[in-house]
C-alpha atoms as a PDB file:
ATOM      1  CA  UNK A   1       0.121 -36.152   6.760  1.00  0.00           C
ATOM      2  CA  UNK A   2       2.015 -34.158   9.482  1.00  0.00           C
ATOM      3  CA  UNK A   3       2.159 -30.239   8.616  1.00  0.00           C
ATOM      4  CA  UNK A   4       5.617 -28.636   8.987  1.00  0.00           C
ATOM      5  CA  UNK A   5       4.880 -24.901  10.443  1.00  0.00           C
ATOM      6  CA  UNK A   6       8.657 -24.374   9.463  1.00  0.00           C
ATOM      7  CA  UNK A   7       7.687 -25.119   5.238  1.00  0.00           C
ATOM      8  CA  UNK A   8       8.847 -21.549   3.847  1.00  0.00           C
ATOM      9  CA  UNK A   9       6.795 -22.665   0.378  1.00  0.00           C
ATOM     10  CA  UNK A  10       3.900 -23.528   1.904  1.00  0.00           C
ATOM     11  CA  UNK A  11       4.129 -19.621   2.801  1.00  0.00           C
ATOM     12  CA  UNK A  12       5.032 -18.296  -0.487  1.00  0.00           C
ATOM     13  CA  UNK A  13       2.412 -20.068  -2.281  1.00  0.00           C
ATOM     14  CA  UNK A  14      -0.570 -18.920  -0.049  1.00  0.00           C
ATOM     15  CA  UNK A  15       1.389 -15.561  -0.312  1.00  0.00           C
ATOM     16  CA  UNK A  16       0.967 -16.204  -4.168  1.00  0.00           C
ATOM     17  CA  UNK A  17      -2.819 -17.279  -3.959  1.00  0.00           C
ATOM     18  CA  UNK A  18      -3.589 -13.704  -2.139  1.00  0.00           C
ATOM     19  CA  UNK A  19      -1.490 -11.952  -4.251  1.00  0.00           C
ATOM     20  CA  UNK A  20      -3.677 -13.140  -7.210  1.00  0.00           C
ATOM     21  CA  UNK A  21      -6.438 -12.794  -5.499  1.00  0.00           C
ATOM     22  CA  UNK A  22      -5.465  -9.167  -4.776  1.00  0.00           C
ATOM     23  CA  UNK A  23      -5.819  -9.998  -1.007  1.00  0.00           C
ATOM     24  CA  UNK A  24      -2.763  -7.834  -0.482  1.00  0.00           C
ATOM     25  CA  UNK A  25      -3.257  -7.598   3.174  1.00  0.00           C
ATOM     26  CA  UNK A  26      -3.639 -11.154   3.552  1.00  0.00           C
ATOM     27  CA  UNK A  27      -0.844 -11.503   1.916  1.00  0.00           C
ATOM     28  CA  UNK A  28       1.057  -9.780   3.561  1.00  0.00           C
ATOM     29  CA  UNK A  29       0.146 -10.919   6.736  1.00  0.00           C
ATOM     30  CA  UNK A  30       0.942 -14.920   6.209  1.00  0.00           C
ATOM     31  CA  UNK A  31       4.659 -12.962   5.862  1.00  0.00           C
ATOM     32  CA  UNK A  32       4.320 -11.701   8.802  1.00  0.00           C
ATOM     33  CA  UNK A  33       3.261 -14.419  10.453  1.00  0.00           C
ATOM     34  CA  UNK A  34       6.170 -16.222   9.056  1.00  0.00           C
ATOM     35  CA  UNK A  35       8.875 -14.051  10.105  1.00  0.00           C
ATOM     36  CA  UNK A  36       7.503 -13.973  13.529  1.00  0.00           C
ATOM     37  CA  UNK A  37       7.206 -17.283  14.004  1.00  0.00           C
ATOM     38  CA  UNK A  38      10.991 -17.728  12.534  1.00  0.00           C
ATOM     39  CA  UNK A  39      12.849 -14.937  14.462  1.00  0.00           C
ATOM     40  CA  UNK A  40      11.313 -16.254  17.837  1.00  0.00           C
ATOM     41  CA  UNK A  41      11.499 -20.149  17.025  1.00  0.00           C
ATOM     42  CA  UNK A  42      14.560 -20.206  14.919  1.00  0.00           C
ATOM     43  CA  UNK A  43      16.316 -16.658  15.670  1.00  0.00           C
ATOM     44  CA  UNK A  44      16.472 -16.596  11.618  1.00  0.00           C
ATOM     45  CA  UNK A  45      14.634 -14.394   8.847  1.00  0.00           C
ATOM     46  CA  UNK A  46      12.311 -15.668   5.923  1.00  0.00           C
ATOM     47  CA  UNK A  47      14.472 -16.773   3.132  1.00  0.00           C
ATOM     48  CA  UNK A  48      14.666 -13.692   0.335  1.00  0.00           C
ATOM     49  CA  UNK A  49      12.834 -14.870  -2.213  1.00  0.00           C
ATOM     50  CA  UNK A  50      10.449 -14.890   0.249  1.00  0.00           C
ATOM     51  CA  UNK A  51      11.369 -11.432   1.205  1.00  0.00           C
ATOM     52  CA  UNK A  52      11.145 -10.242  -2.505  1.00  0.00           C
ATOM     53  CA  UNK A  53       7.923 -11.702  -2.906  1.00  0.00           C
ATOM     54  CA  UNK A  54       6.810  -9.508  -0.070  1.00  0.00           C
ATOM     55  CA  UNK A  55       8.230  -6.142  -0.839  1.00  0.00           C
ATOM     56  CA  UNK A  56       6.804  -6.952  -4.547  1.00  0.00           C
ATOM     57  CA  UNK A  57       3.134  -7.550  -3.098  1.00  0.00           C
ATOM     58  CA  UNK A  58       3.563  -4.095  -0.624  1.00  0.00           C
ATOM     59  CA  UNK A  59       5.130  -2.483  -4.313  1.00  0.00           C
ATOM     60  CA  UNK A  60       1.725  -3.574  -6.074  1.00  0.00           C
ATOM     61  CA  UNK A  61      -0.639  -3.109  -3.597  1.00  0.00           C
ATOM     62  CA  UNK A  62       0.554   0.651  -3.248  1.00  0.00           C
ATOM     63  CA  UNK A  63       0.059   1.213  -6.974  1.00  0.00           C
ATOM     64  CA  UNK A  64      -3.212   0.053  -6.635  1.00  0.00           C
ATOM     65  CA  UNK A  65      -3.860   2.481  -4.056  1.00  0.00           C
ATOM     66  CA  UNK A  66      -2.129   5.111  -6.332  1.00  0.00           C
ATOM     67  CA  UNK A  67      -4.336   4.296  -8.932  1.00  0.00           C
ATOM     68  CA  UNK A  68      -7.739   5.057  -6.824  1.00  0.00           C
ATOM     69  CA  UNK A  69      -6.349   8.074  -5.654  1.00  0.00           C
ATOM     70  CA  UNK A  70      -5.471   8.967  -9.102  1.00  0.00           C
ATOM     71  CA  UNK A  71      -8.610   8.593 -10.182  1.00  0.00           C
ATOM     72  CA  UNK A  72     -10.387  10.098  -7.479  1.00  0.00           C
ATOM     73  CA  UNK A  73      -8.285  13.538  -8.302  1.00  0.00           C
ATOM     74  CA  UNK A  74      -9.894  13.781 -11.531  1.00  0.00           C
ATOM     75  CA  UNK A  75     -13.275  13.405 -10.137  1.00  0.00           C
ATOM     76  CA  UNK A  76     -13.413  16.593  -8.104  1.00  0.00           C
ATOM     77  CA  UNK A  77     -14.401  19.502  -9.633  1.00  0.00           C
ATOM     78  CA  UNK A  78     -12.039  22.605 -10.367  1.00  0.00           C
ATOM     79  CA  UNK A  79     -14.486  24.807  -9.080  1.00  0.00           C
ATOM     80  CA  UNK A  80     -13.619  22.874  -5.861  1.00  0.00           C
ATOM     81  CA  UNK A  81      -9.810  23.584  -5.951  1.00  0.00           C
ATOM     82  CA  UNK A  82     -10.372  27.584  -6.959  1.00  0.00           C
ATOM     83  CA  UNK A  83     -12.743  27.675  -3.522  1.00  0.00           C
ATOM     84  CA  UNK A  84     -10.187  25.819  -1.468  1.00  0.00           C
ATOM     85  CA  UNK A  85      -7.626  28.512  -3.192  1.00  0.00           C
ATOM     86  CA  UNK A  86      -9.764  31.181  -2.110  1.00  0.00           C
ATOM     87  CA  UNK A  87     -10.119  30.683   1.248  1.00  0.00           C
ATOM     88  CA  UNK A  88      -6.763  30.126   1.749  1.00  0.00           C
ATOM     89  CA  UNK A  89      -6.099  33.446   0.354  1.00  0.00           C
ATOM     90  CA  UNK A  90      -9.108  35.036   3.002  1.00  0.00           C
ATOM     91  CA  UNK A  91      -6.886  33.262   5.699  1.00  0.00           C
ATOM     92  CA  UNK A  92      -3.376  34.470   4.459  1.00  0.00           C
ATOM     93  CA  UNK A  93      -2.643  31.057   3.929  1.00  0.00           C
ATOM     94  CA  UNK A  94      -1.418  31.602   0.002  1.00  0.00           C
ATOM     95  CA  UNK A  95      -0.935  35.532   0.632  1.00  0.00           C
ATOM     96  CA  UNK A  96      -3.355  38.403   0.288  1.00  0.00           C
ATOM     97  CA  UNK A  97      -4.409  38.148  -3.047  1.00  0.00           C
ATOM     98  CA  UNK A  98      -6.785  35.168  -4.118  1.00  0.00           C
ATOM     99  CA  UNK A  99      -4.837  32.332  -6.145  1.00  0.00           C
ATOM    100  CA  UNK A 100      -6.980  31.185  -8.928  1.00  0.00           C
ATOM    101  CA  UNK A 101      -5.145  28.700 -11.061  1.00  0.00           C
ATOM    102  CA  UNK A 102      -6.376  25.512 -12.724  1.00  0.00           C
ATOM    103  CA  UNK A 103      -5.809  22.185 -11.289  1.00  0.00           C
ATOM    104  CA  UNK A 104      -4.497  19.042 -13.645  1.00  0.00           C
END
Protein backbone atom coordinates (compact mmCIF):
# COMPACT_ATOMS: atom_id res chain seq x y z
CA UNK A 1 0.00 0.00 0.00
CA UNK A 2 1.76 3.29 -1.03
CA UNK A 3 0.54 6.39 1.21
CA UNK A 4 -0.38 9.53 -0.77
CA UNK A 5 0.88 12.63 1.56
CA UNK A 6 -1.31 14.71 -0.97
CA UNK A 7 -4.91 12.53 0.34
CA UNK A 8 -6.92 15.72 1.69
CA UNK A 9 -9.42 12.89 3.50
CA UNK A 10 -6.96 11.12 5.01
CA UNK A 11 -6.56 14.70 6.78
CA UNK A 12 -10.07 15.42 7.52
CA UNK A 13 -10.74 12.18 9.05
CA UNK A 14 -7.78 12.22 11.58
CA UNK A 15 -8.97 15.91 11.92
CA UNK A 16 -12.41 14.19 12.76
CA UNK A 17 -10.88 11.46 15.16
CA UNK A 18 -9.25 14.50 17.35
CA UNK A 19 -12.08 16.47 17.10
CA UNK A 20 -14.05 13.64 18.86
CA UNK A 21 -11.57 12.99 20.89
CA UNK A 22 -11.54 16.66 21.95
CA UNK A 23 -7.80 16.75 20.93
CA UNK A 24 -8.50 20.20 19.55
CA UNK A 25 -4.92 21.08 19.27
CA UNK A 26 -4.11 18.03 17.53
CA UNK A 27 -6.52 18.72 15.45
CA UNK A 28 -5.75 21.52 14.51
CA UNK A 29 -2.36 20.92 13.91
CA UNK A 30 -2.75 17.87 11.18
CA UNK A 31 -4.46 21.26 9.35
CA UNK A 32 -1.70 22.88 9.66
CA UNK A 33 0.45 20.52 8.64
CA UNK A 34 -1.64 20.12 5.62
CA UNK A 35 -1.73 23.53 4.41
CA UNK A 36 1.93 23.78 4.79
CA UNK A 37 2.78 21.01 3.10
CA UNK A 38 0.21 22.16 0.14
CA UNK A 39 1.16 25.88 -0.24
CA UNK A 40 4.96 24.88 -0.49
CA UNK A 41 4.49 21.54 -2.60
CA UNK A 42 1.52 22.49 -4.63
CA UNK A 43 1.33 26.49 -4.25
CA UNK A 44 -2.54 25.60 -3.44
CA UNK A 45 -4.76 25.80 -0.13
CA UNK A 46 -6.64 22.85 1.69
CA UNK A 47 -9.86 22.30 -0.04
CA UNK A 48 -12.84 24.24 2.13
CA UNK A 49 -14.54 21.71 3.52
CA UNK A 50 -11.45 21.13 4.88
CA UNK A 51 -11.16 24.69 5.83
CA UNK A 52 -14.69 24.63 7.50
CA UNK A 53 -13.89 21.71 9.37
CA UNK A 54 -11.06 23.69 10.84
CA UNK A 55 -12.56 27.00 11.73
CA UNK A 56 -15.51 24.67 13.26
CA UNK A 57 -12.90 22.72 15.55
CA UNK A 58 -11.03 26.42 16.56
CA UNK A 59 -15.16 27.60 17.02
CA UNK A 60 -15.61 24.55 19.54
CA UNK A 61 -12.56 24.39 21.15
CA UNK A 62 -12.96 28.19 22.19
CA UNK A 63 -16.36 27.46 23.72
CA UNK A 64 -14.87 24.96 25.64
CA UNK A 65 -12.46 27.30 26.92
CA UNK A 66 -15.41 29.77 27.49
CA UNK A 67 -17.06 27.33 29.39
CA UNK A 68 -14.05 26.80 32.08
CA UNK A 69 -13.67 30.29 32.36
CA UNK A 70 -17.29 30.59 32.92
CA UNK A 71 -17.25 28.44 35.48
CA UNK A 72 -14.27 29.49 37.13
CA UNK A 73 -16.04 33.18 37.53
CA UNK A 74 -18.58 31.76 39.67
CA UNK A 75 -16.14 30.12 41.87
CA UNK A 76 -14.48 33.21 43.29
CA UNK A 77 -15.86 34.74 46.03
CA UNK A 78 -17.61 38.30 46.00
CA UNK A 79 -15.81 39.23 48.90
CA UNK A 80 -12.88 38.88 46.42
CA UNK A 81 -14.26 41.34 43.77
CA UNK A 82 -15.40 44.12 46.65
CA UNK A 83 -11.40 43.89 47.84
CA UNK A 84 -10.13 44.14 44.31
CA UNK A 85 -12.83 47.22 44.12
CA UNK A 86 -11.37 48.64 47.07
CA UNK A 87 -8.04 48.90 46.33
CA UNK A 88 -8.61 50.24 43.21
CA UNK A 89 -10.45 52.97 44.82
CA UNK A 90 -7.12 53.45 47.53
CA UNK A 91 -5.14 53.78 44.16
CA UNK A 92 -7.56 56.21 42.28
CA UNK A 93 -7.98 53.62 39.93
CA UNK A 94 -12.12 53.68 40.12
CA UNK A 95 -12.05 57.34 41.76
CA UNK A 96 -11.86 58.43 45.37
CA UNK A 97 -14.63 56.85 46.82
CA UNK A 98 -14.59 52.92 47.32
CA UNK A 99 -16.87 51.03 44.64
CA UNK A 100 -18.69 48.30 46.35
CA UNK A 101 -21.06 46.62 43.98
CA UNK A 102 -21.93 42.94 43.58
CA UNK A 103 -20.46 40.83 40.97
CA UNK A 104 -22.81 38.28 38.71
Amino acid sequence: MQINEFDETAYKYLMQIYLSRKEYTQALHIYNCLESLLEQELFETPAKEIQDLALAIEQTWNEEVNKILEGKRTEIPQTYFLCLLWKGSRTGAYGKEPVLSRSG
